[in-house]
C-alpha atoms as a PDB file:
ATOM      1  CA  UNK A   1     -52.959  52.428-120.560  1.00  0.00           C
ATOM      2  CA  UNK A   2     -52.474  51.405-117.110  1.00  0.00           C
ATOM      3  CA  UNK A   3     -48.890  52.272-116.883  1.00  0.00           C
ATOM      4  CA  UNK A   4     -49.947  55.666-117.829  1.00  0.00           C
ATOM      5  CA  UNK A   5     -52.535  55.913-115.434  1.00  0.00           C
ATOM      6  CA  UNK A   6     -49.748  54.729-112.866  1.00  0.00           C
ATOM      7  CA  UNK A   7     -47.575  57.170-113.911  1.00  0.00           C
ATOM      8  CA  UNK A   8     -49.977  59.730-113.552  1.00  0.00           C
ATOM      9  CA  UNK A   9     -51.322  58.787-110.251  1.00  0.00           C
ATOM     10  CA  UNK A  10     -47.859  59.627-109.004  1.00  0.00           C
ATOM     11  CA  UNK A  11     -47.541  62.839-110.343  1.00  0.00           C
ATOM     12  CA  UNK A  12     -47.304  65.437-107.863  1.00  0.00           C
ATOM     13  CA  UNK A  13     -49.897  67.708-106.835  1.00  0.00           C
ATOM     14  CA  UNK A  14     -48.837  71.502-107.533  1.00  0.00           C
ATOM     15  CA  UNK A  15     -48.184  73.368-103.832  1.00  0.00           C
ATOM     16  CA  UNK A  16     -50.580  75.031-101.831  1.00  0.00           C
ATOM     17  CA  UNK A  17     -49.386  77.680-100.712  1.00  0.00           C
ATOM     18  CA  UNK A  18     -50.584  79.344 -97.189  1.00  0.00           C
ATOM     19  CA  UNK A  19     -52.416  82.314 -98.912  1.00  0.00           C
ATOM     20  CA  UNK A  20     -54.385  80.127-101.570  1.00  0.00           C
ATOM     21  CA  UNK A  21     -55.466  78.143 -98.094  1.00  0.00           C
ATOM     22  CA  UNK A  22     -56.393  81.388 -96.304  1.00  0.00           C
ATOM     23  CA  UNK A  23     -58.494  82.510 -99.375  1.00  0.00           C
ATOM     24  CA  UNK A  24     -60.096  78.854-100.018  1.00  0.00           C
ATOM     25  CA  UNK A  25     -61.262  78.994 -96.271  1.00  0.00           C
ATOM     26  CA  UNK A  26     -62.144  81.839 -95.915  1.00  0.00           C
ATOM     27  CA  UNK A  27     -64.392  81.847 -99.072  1.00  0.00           C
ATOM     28  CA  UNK A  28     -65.388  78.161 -97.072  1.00  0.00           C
ATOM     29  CA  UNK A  29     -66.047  79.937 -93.973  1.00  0.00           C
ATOM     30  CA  UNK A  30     -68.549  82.507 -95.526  1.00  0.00           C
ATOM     31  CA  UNK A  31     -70.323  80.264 -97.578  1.00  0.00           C
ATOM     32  CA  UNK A  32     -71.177  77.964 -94.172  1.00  0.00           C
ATOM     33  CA  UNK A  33     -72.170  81.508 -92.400  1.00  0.00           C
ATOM     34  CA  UNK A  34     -74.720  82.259 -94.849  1.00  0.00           C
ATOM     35  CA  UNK A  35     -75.943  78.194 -95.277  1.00  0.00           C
ATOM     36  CA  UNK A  36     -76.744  79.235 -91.147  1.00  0.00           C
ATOM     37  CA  UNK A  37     -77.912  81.932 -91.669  1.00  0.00           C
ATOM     38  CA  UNK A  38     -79.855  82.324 -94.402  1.00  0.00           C
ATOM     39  CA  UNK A  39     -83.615  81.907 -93.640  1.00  0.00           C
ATOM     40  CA  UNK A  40     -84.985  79.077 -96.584  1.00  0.00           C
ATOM     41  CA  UNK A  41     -80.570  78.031 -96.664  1.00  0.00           C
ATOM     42  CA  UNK A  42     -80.580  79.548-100.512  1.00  0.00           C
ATOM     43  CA  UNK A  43     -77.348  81.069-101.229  1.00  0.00           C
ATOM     44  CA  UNK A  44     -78.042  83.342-104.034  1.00  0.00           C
ATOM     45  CA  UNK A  45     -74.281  83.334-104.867  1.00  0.00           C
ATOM     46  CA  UNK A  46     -73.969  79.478-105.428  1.00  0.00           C
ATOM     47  CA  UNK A  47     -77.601  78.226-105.411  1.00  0.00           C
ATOM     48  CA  UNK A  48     -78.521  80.550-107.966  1.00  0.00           C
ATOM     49  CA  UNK A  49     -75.866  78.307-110.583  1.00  0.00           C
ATOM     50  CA  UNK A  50     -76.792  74.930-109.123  1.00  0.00           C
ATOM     51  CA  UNK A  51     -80.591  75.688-110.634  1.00  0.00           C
ATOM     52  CA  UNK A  52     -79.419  76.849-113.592  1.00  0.00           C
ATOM     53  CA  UNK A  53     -77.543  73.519-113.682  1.00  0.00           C
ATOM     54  CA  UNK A  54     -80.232  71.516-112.527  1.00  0.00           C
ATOM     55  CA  UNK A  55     -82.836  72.756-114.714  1.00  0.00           C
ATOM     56  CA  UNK A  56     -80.216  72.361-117.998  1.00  0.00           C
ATOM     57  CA  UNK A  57     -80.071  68.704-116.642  1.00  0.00           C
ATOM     58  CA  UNK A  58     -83.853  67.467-117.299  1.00  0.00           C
ATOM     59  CA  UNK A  59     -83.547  68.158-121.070  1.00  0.00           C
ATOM     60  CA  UNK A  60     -80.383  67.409-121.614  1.00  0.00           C
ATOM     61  CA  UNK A  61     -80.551  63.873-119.336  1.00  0.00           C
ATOM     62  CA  UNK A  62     -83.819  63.596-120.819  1.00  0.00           C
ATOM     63  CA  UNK A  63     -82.234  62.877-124.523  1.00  0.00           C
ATOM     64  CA  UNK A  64     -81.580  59.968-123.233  1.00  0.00           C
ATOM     65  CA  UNK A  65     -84.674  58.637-121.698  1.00  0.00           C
ATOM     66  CA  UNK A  66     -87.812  60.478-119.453  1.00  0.00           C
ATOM     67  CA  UNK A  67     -86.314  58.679-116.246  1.00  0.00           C
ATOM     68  CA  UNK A  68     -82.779  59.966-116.502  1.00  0.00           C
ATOM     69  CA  UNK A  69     -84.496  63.163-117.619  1.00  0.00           C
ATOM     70  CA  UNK A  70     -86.431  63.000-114.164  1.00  0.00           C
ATOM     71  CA  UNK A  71     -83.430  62.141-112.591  1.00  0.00           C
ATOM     72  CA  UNK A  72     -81.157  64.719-114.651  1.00  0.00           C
ATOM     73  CA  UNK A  73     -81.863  67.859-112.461  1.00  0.00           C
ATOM     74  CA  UNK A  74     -80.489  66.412-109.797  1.00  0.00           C
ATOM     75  CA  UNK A  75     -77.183  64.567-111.972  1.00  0.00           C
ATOM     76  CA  UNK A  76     -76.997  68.029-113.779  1.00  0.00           C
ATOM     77  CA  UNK A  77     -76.384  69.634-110.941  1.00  0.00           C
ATOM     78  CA  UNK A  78     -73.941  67.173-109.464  1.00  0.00           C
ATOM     79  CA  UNK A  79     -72.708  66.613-112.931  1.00  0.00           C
ATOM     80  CA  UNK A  80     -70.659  69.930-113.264  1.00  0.00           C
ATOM     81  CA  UNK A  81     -69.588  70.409-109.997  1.00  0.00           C
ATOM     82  CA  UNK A  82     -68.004  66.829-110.204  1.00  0.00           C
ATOM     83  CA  UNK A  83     -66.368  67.590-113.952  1.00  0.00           C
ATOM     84  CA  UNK A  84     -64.889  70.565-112.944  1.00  0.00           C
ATOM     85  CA  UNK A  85     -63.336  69.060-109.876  1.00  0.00           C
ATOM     86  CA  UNK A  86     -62.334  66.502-111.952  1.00  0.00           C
ATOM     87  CA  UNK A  87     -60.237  68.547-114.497  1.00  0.00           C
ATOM     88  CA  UNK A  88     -58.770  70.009-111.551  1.00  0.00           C
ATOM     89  CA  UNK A  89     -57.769  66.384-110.084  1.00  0.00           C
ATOM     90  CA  UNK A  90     -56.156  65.393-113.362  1.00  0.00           C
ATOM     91  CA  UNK A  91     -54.114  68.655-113.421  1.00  0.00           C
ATOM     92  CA  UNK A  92     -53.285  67.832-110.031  1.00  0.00           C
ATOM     93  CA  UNK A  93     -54.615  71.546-108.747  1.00  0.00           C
ATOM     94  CA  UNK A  94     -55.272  70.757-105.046  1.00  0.00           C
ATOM     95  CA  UNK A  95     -56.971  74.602-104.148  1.00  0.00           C
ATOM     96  CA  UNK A  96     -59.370  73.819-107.431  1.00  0.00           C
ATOM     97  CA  UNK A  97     -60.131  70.423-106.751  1.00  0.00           C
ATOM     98  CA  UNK A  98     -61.111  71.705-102.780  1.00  0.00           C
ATOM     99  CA  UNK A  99     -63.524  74.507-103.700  1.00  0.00           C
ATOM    100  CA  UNK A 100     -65.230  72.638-106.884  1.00  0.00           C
ATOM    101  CA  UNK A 101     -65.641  69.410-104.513  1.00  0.00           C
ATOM    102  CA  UNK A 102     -66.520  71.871-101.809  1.00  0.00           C
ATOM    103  CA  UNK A 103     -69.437  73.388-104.582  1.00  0.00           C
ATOM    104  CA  UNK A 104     -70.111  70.286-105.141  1.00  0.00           C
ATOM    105  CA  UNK A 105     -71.289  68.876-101.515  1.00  0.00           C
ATOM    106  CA  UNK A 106     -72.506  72.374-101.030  1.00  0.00           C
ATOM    107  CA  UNK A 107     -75.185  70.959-103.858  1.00  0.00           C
ATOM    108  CA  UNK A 108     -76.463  68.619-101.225  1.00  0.00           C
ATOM    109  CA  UNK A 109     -78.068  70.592 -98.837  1.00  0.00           C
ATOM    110  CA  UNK A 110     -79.565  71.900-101.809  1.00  0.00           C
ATOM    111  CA  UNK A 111     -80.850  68.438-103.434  1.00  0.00           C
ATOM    112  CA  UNK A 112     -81.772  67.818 -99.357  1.00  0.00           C
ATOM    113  CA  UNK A 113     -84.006  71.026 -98.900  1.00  0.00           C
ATOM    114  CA  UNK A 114     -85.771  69.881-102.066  1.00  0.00           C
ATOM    115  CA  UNK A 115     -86.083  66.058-100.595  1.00  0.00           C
ATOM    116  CA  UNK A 116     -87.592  67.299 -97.876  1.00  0.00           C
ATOM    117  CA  UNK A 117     -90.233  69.477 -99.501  1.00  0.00           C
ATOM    118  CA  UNK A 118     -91.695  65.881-101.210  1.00  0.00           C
ATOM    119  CA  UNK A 119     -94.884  65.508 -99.516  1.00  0.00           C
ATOM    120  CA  UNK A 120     -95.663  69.339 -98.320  1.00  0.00           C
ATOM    121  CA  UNK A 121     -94.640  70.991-101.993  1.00  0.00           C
ATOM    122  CA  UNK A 122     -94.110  74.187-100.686  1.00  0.00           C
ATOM    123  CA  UNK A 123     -90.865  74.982-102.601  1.00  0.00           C
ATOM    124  CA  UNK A 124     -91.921  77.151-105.676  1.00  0.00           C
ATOM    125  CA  UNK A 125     -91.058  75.061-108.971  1.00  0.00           C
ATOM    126  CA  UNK A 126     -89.487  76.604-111.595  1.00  0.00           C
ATOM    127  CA  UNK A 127     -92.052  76.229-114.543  1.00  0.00           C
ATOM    128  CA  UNK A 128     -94.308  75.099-112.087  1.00  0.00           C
ATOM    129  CA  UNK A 129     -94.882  71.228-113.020  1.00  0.00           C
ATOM    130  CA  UNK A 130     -94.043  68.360-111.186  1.00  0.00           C
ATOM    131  CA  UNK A 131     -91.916  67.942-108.273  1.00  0.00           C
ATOM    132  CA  UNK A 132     -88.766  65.726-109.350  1.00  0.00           C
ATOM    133  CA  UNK A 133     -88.369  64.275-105.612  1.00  0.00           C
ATOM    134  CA  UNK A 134     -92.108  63.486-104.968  1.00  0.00           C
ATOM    135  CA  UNK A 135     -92.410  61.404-108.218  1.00  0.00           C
ATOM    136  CA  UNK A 136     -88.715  60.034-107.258  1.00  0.00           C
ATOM    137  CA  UNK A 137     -89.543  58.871-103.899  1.00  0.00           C
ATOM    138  CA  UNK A 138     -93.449  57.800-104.683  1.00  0.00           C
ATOM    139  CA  UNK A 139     -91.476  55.601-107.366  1.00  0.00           C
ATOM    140  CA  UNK A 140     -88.999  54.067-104.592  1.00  0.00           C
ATOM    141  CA  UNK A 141     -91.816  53.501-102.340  1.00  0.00           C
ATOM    142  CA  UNK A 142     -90.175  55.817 -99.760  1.00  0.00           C
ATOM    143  CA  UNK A 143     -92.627  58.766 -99.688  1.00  0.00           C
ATOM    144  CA  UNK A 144     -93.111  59.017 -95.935  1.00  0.00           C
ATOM    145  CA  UNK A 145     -89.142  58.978 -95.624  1.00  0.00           C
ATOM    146  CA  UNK A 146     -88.818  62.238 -97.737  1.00  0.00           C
ATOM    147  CA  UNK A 147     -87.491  64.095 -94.183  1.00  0.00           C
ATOM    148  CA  UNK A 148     -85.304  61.517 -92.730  1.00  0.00           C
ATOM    149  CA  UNK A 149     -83.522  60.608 -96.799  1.00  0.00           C
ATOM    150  CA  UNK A 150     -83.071  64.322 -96.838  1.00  0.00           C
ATOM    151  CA  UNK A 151     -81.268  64.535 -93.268  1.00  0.00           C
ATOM    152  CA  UNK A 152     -79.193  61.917 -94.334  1.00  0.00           C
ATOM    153  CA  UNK A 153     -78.337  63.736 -97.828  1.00  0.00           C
ATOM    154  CA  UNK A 154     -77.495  66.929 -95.711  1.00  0.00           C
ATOM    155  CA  UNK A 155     -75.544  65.192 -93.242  1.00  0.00           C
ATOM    156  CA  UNK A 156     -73.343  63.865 -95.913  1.00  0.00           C
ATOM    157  CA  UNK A 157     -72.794  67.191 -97.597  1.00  0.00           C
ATOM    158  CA  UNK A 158     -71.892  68.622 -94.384  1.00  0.00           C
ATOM    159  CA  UNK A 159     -69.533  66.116 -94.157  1.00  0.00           C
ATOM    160  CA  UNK A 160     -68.193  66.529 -97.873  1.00  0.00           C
ATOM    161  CA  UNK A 161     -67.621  70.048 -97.089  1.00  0.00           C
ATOM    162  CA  UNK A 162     -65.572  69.549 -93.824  1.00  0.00           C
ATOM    163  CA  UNK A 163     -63.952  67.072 -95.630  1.00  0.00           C
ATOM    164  CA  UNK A 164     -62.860  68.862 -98.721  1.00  0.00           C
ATOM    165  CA  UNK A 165     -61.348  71.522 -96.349  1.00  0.00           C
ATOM    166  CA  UNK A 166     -59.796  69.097 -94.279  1.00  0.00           C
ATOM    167  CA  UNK A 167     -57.895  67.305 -97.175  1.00  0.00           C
ATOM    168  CA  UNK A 168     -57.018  70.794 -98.988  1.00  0.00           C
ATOM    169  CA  UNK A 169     -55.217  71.448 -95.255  1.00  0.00           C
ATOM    170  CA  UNK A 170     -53.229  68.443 -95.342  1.00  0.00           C
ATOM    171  CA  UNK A 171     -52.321  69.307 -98.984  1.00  0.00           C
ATOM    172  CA  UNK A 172     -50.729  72.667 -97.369  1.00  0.00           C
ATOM    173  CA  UNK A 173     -49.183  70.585 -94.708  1.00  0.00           C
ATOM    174  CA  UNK A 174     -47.246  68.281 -97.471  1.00  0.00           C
ATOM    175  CA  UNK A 175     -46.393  71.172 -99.931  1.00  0.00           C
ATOM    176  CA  UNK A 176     -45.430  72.799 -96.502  1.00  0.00           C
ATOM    177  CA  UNK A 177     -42.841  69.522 -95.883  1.00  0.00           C
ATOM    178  CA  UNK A 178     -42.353  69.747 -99.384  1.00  0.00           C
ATOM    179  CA  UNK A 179     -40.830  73.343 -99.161  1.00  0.00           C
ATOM    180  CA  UNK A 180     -38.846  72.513 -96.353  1.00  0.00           C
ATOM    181  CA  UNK A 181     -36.841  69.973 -98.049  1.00  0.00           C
ATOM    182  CA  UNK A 182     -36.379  71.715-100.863  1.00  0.00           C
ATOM    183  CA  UNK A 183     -34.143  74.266 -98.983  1.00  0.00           C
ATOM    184  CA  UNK A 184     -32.534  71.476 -96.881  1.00  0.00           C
ATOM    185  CA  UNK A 185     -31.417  69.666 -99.941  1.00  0.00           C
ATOM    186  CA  UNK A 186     -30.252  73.415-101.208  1.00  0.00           C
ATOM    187  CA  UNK A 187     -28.209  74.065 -98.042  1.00  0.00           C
ATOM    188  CA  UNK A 188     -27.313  71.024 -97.749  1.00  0.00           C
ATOM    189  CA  UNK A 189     -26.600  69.439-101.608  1.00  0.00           C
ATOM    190  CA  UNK A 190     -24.603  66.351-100.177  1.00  0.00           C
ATOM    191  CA  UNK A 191     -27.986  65.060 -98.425  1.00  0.00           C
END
């Protein structure tokens, strides 16, 4: 088993070429604008599916106990995100693997906004019911904190983001160096 997963691990990732980078960021790009610009930070386009996710999480986390179920909004909407970046990784699909782990960061200023609304409940619930994050944090002890946790949580999905586009740009550098000696080694076969 390990030798496979060796093996695997040193499987190359399939080239990105400049266009698939050009449409990744771009799609990037206008998915930051309207985080910034948006008034509540709700992006219909991809916060829309993250509730849809989140709210399939409770009952389906919940099978397996009422605290994962509490927790399961939030893992549900991590949860596919993260699988479908996943598959991608395995297949060794670098442009996939970037915008699913970019969706999936994106999901944290998302869990953040709804940190943050812990003690002032202001969000509208769907359902109506409790609010997953004030029963979360009254359980931690950390109630007061609900502002500063969810700075933190945003922070870091900011920072997943930039990543995620940073690494799918040094994927088109290599598949970039990649090309190049290709054609060397074509032009010049004795090399």
């Amino acid at each position: 088993m390990f030798e496979r997963l060796r093996e695997w691990s040193q499987e190359p990732w399939r080239l990105v070429l400049s266009w698939y980078l050009a449409l990744a960021s771009g799609g990037f790009v206008w998915i930051m604008y309207l985080l910034n610009t948006a008034d509540s930070g709700w992006v219909r386009i991809v916060d829309d599916a993250n509730l849809v996710f989140h709210e399939a999480g409770h009952p389906i986390f919940g099978l397996l106990g009422s605290t994962l179920g509490l927790y399961g909004g939030t893992l549900g909407q991590l949860a596919i995100p993260a699988g479908i970046a996943g598959a991608f990784w395995v297949r060794r699909e670098a442009v996939g693997f970037a915008v699913t782990g970019f969706w999936f960061f994106e999901n944290f200023l998302n869990i953040a906004r709804y940190m943050a609304d812990a003690r002032a409940q202001v969000l509208p619930l769907v359902g109506g019911g409790e609010h997953d994050w004030t029963t979360i944090f009254m359980r931690w002890g950390v109630l007061s904190s609900d502002t500063a946790i969810a700075s933190l949580v945003a922070g870091l999905g900011w920072l997943g983001m930039m990543g995620v586009w940073g690494w799918l740009g040094w994927r088109w550098l290599a598949s970039r160096h990649h090309r190049w000696d290709t054609l060397d080694t074509i032009d010049h076969p004795s090399r």
